[in-house]
Protein backbone atom coordinates (compact mmCIF):
# COMPACT_ATOMS: atom_id res chain seq x y z
CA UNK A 1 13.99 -16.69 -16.33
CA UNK A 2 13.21 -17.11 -19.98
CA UNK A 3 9.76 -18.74 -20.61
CA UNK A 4 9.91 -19.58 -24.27
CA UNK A 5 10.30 -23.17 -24.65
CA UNK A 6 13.29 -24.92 -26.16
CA UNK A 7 13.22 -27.23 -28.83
CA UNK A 8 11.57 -30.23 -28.39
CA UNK A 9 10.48 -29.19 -25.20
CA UNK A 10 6.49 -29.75 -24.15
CA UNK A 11 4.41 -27.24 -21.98
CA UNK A 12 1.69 -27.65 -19.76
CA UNK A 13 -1.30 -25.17 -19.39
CA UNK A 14 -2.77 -25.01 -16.48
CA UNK A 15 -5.86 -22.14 -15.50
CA UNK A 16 -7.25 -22.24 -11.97
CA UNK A 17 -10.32 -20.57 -11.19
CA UNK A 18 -9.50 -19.91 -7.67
CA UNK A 19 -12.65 -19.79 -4.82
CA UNK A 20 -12.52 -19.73 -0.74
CA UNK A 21 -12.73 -23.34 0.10
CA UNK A 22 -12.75 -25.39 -3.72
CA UNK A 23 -10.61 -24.66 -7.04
CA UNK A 24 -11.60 -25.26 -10.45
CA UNK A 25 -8.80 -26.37 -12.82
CA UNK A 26 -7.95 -27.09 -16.46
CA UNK A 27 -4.98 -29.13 -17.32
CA UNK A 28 -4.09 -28.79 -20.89
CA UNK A 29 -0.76 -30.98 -21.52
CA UNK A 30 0.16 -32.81 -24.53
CA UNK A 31 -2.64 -35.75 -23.75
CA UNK A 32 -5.18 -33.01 -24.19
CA UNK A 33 -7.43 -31.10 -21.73
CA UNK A 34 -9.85 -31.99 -18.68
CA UNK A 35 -11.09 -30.18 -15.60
CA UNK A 36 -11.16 -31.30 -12.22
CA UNK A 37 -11.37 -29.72 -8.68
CA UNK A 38 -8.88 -28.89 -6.22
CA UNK A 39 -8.86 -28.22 -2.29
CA UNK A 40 -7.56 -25.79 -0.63
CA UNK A 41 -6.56 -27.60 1.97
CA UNK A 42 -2.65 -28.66 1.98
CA UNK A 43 -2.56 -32.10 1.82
CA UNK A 44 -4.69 -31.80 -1.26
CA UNK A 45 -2.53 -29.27 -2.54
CA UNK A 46 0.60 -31.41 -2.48
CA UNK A 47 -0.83 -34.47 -3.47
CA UNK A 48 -2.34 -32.25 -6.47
CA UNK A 49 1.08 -30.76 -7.23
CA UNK A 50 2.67 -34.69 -7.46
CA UNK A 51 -0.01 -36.29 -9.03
CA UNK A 52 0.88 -33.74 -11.96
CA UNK A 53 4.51 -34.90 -11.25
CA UNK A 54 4.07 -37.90 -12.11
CA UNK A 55 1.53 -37.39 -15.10
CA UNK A 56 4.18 -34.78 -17.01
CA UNK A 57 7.09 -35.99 -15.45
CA UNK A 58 9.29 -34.02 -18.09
CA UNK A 59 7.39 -31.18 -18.80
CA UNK A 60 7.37 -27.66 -17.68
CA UNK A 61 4.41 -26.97 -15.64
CA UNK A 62 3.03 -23.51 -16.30
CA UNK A 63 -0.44 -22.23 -13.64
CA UNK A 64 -2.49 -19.07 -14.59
CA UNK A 65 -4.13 -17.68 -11.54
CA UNK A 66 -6.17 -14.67 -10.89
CA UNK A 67 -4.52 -13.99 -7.92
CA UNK A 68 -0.84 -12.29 -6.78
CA UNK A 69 -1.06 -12.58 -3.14
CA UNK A 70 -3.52 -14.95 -0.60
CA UNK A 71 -4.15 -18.38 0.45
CA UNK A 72 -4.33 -20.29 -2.98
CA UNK A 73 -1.08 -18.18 -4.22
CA UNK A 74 0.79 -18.62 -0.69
CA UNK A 75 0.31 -22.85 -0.88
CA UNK A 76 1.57 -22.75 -4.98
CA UNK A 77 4.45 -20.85 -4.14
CA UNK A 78 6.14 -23.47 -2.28
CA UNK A 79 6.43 -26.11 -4.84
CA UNK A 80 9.41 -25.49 -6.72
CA UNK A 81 8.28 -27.61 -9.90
CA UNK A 82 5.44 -25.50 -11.25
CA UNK A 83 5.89 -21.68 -12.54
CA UNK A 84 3.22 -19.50 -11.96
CA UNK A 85 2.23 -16.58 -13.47
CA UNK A 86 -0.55 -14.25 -12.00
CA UNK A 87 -3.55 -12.71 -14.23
CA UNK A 88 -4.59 -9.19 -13.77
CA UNK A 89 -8.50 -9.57 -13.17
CA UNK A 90 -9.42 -6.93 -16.18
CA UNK A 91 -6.85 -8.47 -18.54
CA UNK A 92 -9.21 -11.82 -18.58
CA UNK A 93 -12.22 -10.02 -18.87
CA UNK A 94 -11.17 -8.55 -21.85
CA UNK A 95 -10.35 -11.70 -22.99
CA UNK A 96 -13.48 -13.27 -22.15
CA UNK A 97 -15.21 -10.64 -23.87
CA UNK A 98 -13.41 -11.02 -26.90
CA UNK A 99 -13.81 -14.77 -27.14
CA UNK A 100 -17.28 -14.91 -25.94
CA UNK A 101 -19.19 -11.74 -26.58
CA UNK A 102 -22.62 -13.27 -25.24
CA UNK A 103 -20.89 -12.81 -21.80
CA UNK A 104 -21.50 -16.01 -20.40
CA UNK A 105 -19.64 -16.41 -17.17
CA UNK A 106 -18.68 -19.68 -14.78
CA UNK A 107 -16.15 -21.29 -13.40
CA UNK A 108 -15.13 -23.93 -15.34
CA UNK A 109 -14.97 -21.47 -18.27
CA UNK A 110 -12.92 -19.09 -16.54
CA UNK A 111 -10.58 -22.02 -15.71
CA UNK A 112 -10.53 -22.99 -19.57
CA UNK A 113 -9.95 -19.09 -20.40
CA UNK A 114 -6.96 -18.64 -17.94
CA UNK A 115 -5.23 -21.96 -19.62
CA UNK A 116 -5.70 -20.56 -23.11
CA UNK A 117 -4.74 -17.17 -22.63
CA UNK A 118 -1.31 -18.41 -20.80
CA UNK A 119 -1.23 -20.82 -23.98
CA UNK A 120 -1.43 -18.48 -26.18
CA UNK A 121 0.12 -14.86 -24.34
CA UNK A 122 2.50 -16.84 -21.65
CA UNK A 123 5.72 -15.45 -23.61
CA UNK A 124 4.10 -11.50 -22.92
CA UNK A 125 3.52 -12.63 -19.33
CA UNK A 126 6.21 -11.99 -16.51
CA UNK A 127 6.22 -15.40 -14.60
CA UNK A 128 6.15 -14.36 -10.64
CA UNK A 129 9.38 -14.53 -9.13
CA UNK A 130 8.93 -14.17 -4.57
CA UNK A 131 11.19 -10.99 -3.23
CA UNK A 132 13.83 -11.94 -0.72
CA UNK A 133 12.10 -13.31 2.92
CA UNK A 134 14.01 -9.86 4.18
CA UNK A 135 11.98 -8.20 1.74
CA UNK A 136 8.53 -9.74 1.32
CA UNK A 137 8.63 -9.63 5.44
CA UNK A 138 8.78 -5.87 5.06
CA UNK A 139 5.74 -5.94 2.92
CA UNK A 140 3.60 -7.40 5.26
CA UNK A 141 4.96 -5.70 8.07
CA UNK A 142 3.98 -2.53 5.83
CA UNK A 143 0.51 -3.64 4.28
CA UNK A 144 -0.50 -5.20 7.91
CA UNK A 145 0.25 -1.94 9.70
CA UNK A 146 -1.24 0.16 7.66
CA UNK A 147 -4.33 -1.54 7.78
CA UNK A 148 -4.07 -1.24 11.40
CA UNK A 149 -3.93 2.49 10.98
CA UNK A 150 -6.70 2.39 9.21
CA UNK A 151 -8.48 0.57 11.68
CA UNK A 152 -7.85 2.78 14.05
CA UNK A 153 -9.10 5.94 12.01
CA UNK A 154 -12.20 4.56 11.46
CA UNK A 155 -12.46 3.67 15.18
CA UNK A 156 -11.40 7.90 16.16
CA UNK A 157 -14.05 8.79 13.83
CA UNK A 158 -16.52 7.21 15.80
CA UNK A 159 -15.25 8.16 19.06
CA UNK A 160 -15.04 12.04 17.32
CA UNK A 161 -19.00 11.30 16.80
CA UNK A 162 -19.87 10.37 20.21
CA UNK A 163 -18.51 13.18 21.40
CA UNK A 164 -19.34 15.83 19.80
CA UNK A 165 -23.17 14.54 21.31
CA UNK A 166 -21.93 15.02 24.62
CA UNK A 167 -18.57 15.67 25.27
CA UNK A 168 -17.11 18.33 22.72
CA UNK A 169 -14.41 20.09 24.81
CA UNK A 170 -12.08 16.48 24.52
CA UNK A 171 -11.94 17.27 20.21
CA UNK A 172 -11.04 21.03 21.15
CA UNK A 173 -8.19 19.26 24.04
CA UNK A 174 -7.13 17.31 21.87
CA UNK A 175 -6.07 19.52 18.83
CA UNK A 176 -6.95 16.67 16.13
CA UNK A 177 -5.30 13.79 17.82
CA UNK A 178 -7.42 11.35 19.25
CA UNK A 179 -6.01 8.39 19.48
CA UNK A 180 -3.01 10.58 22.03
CA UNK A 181 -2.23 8.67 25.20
CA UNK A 182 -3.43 11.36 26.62
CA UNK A 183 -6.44 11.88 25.25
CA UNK A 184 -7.34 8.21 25.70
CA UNK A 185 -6.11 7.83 29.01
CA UNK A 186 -8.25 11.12 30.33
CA UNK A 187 -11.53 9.31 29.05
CA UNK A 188 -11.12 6.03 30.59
CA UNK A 189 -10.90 7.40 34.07
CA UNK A 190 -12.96 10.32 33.60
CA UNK A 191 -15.63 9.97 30.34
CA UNK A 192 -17.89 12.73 30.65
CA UNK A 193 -17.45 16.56 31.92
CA UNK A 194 -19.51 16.07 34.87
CA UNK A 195 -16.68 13.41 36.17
CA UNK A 196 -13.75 15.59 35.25
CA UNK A 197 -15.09 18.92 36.74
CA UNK A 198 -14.82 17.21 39.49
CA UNK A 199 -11.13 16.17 39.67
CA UNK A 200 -9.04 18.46 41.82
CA UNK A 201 -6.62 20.59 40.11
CA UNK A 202 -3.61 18.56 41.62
CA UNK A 203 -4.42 15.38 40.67
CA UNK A 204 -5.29 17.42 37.45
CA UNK A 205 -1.41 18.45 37.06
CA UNK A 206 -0.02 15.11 38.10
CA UNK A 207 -1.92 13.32 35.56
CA UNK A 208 -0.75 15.77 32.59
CA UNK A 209 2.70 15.50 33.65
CA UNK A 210 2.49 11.95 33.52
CA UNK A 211 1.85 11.95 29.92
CA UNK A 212 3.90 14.92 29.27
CA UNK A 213 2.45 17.94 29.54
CA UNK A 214 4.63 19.50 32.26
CA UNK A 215 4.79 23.15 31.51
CA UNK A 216 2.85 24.61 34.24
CA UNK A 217 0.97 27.39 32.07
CA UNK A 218 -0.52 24.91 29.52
CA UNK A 219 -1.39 23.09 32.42
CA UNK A 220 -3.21 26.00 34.00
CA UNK A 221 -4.98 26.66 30.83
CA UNK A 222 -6.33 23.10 30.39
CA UNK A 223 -7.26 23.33 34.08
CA UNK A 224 -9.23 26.19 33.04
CA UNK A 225 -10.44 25.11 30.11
CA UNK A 226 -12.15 22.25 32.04
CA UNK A 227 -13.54 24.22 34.82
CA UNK A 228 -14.82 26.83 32.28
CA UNK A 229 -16.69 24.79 30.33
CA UNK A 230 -20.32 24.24 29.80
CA UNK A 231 -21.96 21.10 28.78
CA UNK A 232 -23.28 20.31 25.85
CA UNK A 233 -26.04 18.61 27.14
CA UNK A 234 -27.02 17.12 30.52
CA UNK A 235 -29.51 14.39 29.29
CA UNK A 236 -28.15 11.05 31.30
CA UNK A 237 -30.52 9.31 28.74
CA UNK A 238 -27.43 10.18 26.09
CA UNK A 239 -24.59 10.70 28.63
CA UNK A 240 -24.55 7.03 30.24
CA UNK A 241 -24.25 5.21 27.11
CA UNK A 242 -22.15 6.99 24.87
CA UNK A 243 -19.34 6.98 28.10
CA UNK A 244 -20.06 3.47 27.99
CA UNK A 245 -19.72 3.42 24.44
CA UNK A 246 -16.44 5.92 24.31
CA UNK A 247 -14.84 4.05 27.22
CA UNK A 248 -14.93 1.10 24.76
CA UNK A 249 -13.80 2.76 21.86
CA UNK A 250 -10.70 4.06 23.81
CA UNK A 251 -9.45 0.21 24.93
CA UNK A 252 -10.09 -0.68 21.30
CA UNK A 253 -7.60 2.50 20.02
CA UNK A 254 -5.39 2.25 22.81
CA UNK A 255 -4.20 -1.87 21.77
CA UNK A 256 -4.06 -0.78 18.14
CA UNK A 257 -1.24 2.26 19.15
CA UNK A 258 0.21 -0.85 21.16
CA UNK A 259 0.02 -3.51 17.74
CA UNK A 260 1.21 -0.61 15.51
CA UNK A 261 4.07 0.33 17.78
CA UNK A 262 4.72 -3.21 17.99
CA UNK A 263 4.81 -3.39 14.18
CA UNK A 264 6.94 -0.03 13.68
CA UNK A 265 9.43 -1.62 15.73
CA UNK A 266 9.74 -4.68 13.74
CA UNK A 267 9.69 -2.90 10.37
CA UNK A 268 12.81 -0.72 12.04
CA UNK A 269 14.15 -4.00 12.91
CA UNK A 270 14.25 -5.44 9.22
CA UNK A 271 14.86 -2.17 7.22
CA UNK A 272 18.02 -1.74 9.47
CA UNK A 273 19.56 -5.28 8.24
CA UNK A 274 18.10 -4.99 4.64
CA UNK A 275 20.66 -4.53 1.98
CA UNK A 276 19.11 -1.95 -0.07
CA UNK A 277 18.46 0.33 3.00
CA UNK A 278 20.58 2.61 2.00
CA UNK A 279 19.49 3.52 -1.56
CA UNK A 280 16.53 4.37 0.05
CA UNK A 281 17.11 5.85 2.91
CA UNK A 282 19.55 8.77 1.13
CA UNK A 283 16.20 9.69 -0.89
CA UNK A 284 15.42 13.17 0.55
CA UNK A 285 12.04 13.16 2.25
CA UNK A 286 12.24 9.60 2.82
CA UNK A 287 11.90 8.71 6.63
CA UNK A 288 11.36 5.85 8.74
CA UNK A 289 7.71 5.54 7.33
CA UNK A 290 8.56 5.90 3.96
CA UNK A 291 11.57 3.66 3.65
CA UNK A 292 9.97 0.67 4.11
CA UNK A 293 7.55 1.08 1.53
CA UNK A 294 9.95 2.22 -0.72
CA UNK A 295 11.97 -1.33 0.06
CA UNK A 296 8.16 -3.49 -0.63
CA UNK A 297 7.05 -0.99 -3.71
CA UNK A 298 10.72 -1.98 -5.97
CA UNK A 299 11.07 -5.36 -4.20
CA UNK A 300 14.22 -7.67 -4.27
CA UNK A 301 14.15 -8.71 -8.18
CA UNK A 302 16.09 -6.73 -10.22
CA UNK A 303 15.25 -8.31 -13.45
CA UNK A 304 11.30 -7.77 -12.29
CA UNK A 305 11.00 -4.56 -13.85
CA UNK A 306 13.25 -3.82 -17.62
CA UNK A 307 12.34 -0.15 -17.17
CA UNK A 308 11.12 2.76 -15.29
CA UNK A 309 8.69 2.92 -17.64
CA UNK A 310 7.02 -0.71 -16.17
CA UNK A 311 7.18 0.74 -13.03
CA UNK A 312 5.13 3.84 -13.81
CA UNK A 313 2.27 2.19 -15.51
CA UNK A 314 1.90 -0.54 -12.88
CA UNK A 315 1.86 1.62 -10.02
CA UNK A 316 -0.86 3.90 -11.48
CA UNK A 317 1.99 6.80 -11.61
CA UNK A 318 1.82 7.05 -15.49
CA UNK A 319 -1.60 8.48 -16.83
CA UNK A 320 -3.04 6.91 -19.23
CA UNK A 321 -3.97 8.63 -23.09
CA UNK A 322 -6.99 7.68 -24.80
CA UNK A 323 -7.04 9.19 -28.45
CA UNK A 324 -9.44 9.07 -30.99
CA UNK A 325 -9.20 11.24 -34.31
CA UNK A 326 -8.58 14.50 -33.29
CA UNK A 327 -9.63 13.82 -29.59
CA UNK A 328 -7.00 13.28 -27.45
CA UNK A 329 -7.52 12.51 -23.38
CA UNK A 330 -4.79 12.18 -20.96
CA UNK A 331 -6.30 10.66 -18.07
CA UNK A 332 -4.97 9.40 -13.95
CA UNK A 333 -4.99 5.58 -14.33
CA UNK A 334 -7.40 4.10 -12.03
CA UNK A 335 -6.29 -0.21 -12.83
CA UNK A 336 -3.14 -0.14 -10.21
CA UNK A 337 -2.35 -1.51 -6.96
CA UNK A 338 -3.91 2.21 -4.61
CA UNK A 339 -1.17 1.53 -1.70
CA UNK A 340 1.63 1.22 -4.21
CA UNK A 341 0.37 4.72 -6.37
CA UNK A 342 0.11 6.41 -2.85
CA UNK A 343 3.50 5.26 -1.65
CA UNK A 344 4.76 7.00 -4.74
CA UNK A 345 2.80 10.05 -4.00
CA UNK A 346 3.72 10.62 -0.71
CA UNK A 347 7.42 9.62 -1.05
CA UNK A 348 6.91 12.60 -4.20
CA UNK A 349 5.23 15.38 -1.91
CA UNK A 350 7.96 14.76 0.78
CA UNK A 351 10.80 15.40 -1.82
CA UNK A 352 9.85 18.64 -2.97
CA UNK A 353 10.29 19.92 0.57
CA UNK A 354 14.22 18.73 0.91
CA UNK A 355 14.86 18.62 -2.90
CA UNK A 356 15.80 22.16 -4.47
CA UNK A 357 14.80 20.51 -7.92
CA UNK A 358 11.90 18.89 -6.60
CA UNK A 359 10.33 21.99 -5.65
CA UNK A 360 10.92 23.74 -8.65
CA UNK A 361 9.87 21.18 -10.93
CA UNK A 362 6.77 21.33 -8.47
CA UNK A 363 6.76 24.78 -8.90
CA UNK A 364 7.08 24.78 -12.59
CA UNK A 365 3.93 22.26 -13.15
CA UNK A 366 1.77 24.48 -10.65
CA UNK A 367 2.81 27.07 -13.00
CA UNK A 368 1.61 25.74 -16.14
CA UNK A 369 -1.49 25.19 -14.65
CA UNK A 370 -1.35 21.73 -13.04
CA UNK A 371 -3.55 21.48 -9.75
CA UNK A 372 -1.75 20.17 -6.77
CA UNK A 373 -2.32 16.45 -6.91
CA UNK A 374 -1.24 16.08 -10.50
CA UNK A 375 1.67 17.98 -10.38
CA UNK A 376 2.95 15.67 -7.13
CA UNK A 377 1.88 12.81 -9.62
CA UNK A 378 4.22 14.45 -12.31
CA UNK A 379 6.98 14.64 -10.04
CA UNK A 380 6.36 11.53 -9.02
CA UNK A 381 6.88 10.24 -12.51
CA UNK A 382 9.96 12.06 -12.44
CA UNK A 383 11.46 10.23 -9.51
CA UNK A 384 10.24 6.93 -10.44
CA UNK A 385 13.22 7.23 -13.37
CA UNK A 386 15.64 8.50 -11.33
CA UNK A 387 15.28 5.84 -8.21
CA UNK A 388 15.03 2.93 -11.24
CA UNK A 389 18.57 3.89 -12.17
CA UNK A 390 19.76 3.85 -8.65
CA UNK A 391 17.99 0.78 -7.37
CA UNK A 392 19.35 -1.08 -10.77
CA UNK A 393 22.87 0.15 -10.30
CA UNK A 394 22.69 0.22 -6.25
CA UNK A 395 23.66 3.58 -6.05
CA UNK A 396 23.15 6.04 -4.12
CA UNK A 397 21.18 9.28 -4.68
CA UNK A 398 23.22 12.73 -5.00
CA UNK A 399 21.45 15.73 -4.78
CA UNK A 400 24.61 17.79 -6.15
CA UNK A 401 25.45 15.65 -8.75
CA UNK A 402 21.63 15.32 -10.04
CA UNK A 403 21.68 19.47 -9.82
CA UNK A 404 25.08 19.91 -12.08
CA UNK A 405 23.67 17.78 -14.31
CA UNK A 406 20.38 20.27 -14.85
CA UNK A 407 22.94 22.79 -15.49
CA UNK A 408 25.23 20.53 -17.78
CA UNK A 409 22.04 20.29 -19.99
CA UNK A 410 20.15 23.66 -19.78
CA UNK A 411 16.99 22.21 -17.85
CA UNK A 412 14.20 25.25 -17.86
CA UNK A 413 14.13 23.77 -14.04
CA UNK A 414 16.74 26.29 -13.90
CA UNK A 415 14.84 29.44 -14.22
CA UNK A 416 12.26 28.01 -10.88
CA UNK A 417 15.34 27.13 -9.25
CA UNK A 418 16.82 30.24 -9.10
CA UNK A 419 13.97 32.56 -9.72
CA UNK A 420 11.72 30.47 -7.21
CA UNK A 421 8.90 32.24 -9.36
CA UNK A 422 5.47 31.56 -7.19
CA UNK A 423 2.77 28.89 -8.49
């Protein structure tokens, strides 16, 4: 939507310093400015929202906000009369900074800042426009799971810690994967070696079959394993309490694999109906994880981004160059949304193992001397161009077509492609 304002036409500023419970807010319209205080609460919100109705009942109301996502931006975005157009934290601290270099900070002040700055810069800001409900669902599906991985490594960290105190043969068992059914299962009903030396080899077998191990010699060897071992300690002072402790731990892990099951099946759910499934889902390396997040990352928009070259900077893909007379720096951009930059980087690393070109533009950075993170970055880059096109055009990706057009323009990809010179 275009934001410049047509003739005749009247503005109003608005800047809300947003807190948890109570807003601050300038109002700059044509009968000047004032401040007042708004509650997050949504009565207040909507009686706000038509008391400014009524007071610039032909103007275009315009709301600055530090804020893209959360409670303050979730109640705004369901009035249709007011545009809103969120503030990167660091872009009004450089603004503060250049309009008040003492540094004095509060919130009214930020609240005036965020008004003037979308006064004055609104027509170089991108006014927020939601995704699709198919898509912004797949978002949160995506952000709320992986926080609920997360959760659960930090929980199998701990549960690694406690036993390596008194229980070290589960972490050489399990092979790296805690948070197994198996694993879990084997430490509620027996949590220390004493109780599972004890467990007869039959119910021993019946109990690893049940959770899939059914090959009879990797049962025998786990049976041995167990009745081989020797404990690490025998101090019931430690024992007692970190089984107590581990037991714990293991009910906690065990209803996170049940929430993020829960979650992977909904994702699966709403990528499988989502119109732009396709795009992404004939990118090579891009599986049922990465899909998804490929869907969130470009969103439903196609005017959001006018090049791949938006795309690139604001996911922290693009490095950023810092030059200064006959210094030059070329820097990885640390300002960008982390999950976003990593779903890039992943999606990147996967490619080069079922993309020919991938690799050997992989290959080819390594070669030049790039270490292994910022060549997958480069490629990265790379990609970023190539899925803009498609996702702008909604077409699909061709692996042949994108490799006769290497050779229709002499790429030196050509000589690690066929070569497949080492790094």
């Amino acid at each position: 939507m275009d934001t410049k304002p047509s003739a005749g036409e009247s503005l109003v500023w608005i800047g809300i310093d947003w807190a948890d419970q109570e807003h601050v807010v300038c109002v700059v319209g044509p009968d000047g400015g004032r401040l007042e205080t708004l509650r997050q609460e949504p009565e207040q919100m909507a009686a706000w929202v038509a008391r400014l109705k009524q007071r610039f009942p032909r103007q275009r109301m315009l709301i600055a906000l530090e804020q893209s996502r959360g409670a303050l931006m979730a109640a705004l975005a369901g009035f249709e009369e007011i545009e809103l157009y969120p503030i990167n934290p660091k872009q009004l601290a450089s603004y503060r900074d250049a309009v008040c270099p003492s540094g004095a900070k509060d919130d009214p002040a930020d609240a005036r800042l965020l008004a003037q700055f979308l006064q004055h810069h609104h027509q170089q800001l991108r006014r927020w426009q939601p995704d699709t409900v198919q898509t912004r669902r797949i978002a949160e599906l995506c952000e709320l799971r992986r926080k609920l991985v997360e959760a659960r490594k930090r929980l199998v960290l701990q549960l690694a810690s406690s036993l390596k105190l008194y229980f070290p043969l589960v972490l050489t068992l399990a092979g790296g994967t805690l948070y197994h059914e198996l694993v879990l299962d084997l430490l509620r009903r027996w949590p220390t070696l004493r109780q599972l030396k004890r467990v007869h080899p039959k119910t021993l077998r019946t109990f690893l079959a049940e959770h899939g191990l059914k090959n009879a010699g990797r049962q025998t060897e786990f049976i041995h394993a167990v009745r081989s071992a020797v404990p690490l300690t025998t101090d019931p002072a430690l024992i007692e309490p970190r089984a107590m402790y581990v037991q714990t731990l293991v009910g906690q892990i065990k209803d996170l694999n049940q929430a993020i099951a829960r979650f992977e099946e909904q994702l699966r759910q709403a990528v499988a109906v989502h119109p732009d499934q396709a795009i992404f889902r004939a990118l090579p390396g891009a599986g049922d994880a990465l899909v998804p997040r490929m869907i969130a990352a470009w969103g439903s928009d196609r005017t959001r981004y006018e090049s791949a070259a938006q795309m690139q900077r604001f996911s922290g893909i693009a490095p950023v160059t810092r030059a200064s007379g006959n210094s030059r720096h070329v820097n990885k951009r640390v300002a960008c949304p982390k999950f976003l930059r990593q779903t890039f980087h992943e999606f990147a690393d996967h490619a080069r193992k079922w993309s020919a070109w991938s690799k050997a533009f992989y290959r080819m950075k390594r070669a030049a001397g790039m270490k292994h993170h910022a060549a997958i970055r480069a490629l990265a880059f790379k990609w970023i161009r190539i899925i803009f096109r498609l996702w702008k055009t909604n077409t699909l990706y061709s692996e042949a077509a994108y490799l006769r057009q290497l050779q229709a323009t002499g790429s030196p990809l050509l000589a690690f492609l066929e070569t497949g010179e080492p790094t």
